[in-house]
Protein backbone atom coordinates (compact mmCIF):
# COMPACT_ATOMS: atom_id res chain seq x y z
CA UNK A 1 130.60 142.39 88.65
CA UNK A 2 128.92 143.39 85.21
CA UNK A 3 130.40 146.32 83.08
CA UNK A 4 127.34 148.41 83.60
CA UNK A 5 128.40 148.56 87.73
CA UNK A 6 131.87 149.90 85.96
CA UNK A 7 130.25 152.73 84.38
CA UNK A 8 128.26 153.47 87.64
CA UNK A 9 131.31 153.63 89.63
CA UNK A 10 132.56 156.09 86.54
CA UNK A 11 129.44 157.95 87.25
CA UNK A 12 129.98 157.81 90.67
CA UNK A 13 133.28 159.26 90.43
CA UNK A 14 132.85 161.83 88.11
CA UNK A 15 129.96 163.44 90.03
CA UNK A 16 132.02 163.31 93.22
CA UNK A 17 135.28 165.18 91.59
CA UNK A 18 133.37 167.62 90.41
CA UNK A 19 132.25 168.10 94.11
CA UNK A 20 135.32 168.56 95.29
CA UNK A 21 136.34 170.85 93.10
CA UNK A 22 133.72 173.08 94.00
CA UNK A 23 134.54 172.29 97.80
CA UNK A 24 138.15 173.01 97.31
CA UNK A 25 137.57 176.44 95.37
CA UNK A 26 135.21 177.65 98.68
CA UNK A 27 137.39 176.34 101.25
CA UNK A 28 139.95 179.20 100.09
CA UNK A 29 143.16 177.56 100.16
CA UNK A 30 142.03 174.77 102.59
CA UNK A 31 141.09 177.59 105.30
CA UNK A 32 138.13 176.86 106.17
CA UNK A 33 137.67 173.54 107.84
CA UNK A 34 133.74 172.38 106.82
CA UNK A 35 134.33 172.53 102.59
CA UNK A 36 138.38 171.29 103.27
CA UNK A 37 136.96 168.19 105.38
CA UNK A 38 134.10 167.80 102.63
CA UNK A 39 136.47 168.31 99.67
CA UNK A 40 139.21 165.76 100.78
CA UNK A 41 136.24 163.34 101.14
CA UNK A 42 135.12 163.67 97.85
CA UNK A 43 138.37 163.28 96.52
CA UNK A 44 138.64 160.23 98.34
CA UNK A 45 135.06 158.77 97.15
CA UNK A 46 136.43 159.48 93.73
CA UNK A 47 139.69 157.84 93.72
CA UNK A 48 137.64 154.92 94.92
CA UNK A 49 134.85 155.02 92.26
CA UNK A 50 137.86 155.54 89.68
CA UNK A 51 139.59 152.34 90.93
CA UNK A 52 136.47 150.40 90.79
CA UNK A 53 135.66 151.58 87.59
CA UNK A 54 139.41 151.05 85.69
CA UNK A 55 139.01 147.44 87.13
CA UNK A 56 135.63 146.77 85.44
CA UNK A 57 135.57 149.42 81.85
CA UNK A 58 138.82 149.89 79.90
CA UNK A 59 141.68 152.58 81.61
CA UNK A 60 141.57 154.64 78.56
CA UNK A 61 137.92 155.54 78.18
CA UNK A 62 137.53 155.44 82.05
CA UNK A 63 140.17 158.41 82.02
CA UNK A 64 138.93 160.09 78.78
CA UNK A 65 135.73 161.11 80.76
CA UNK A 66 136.97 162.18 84.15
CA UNK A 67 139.49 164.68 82.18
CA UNK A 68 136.64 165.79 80.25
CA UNK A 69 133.83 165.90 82.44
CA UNK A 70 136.03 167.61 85.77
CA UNK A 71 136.27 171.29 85.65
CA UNK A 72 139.91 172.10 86.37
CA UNK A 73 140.83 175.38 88.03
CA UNK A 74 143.28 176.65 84.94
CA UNK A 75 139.71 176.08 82.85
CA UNK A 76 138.41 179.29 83.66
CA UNK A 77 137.02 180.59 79.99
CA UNK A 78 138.25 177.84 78.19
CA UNK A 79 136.37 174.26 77.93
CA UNK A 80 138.12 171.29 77.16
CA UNK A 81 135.23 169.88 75.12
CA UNK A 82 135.76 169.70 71.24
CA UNK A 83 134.20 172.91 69.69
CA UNK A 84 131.31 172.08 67.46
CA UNK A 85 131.22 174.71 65.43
C-alpha cells in the first residue's frame, strides 16, 4: 500500500474517535444502549484505522494528530492546540 492510503486510514480514524466521543458523552455512562453500541463501534473502527495507519506513516506523527485532533472529556475550556497569539 502507498503512504497516501496511511494518511486515509489516519483520516479515517480520527473522524471515527471523535465519533465516539460524542457517542460515549450521550450514552450517559454507557446507559443507554443505541449511542453505547454505536460508541464501542467507533472505537473499534478507530483502533483499526490507527493500526493501519502506524503500519504505513511514521508512529510519532500518526499519534501527534489523533491526540490533537480528539476532543478529550478533561478538555472542557481548554484546547490542546498551540495558542497563536
Amino acid at each position: 500500500m502507498k503512504p497516501l492510503s496511511g494518511y486515509i486510514f489516519l483520516a479515517l480514524a480520527i473522524s471515527t474517535g471523535i465519533a465516539a466521543n460524542s457517542f460515549a458523552k450521550i450514552s450517559d455512562g454507557f446507559s443507554k444502549l443505541t449511542p453505547t453500541i454505536l460508541s464501542i463501534s467507533f472505537m473499534c473502527i478507530t483502533m483499526y484505522g490507527l493500526a493501519k495507519a502506524m503500519s504505513m506513516i511514521p508512529v510519532g506523527f500518526t499519534y501527534a494528530c489523533l491526540l490533537y485532533t480528539s476532543p478529550s472529556p478533561r478538555d472542557r475550556t481548554r484546547s490542546r492546540m498551540p495558542s497563536s497569539a
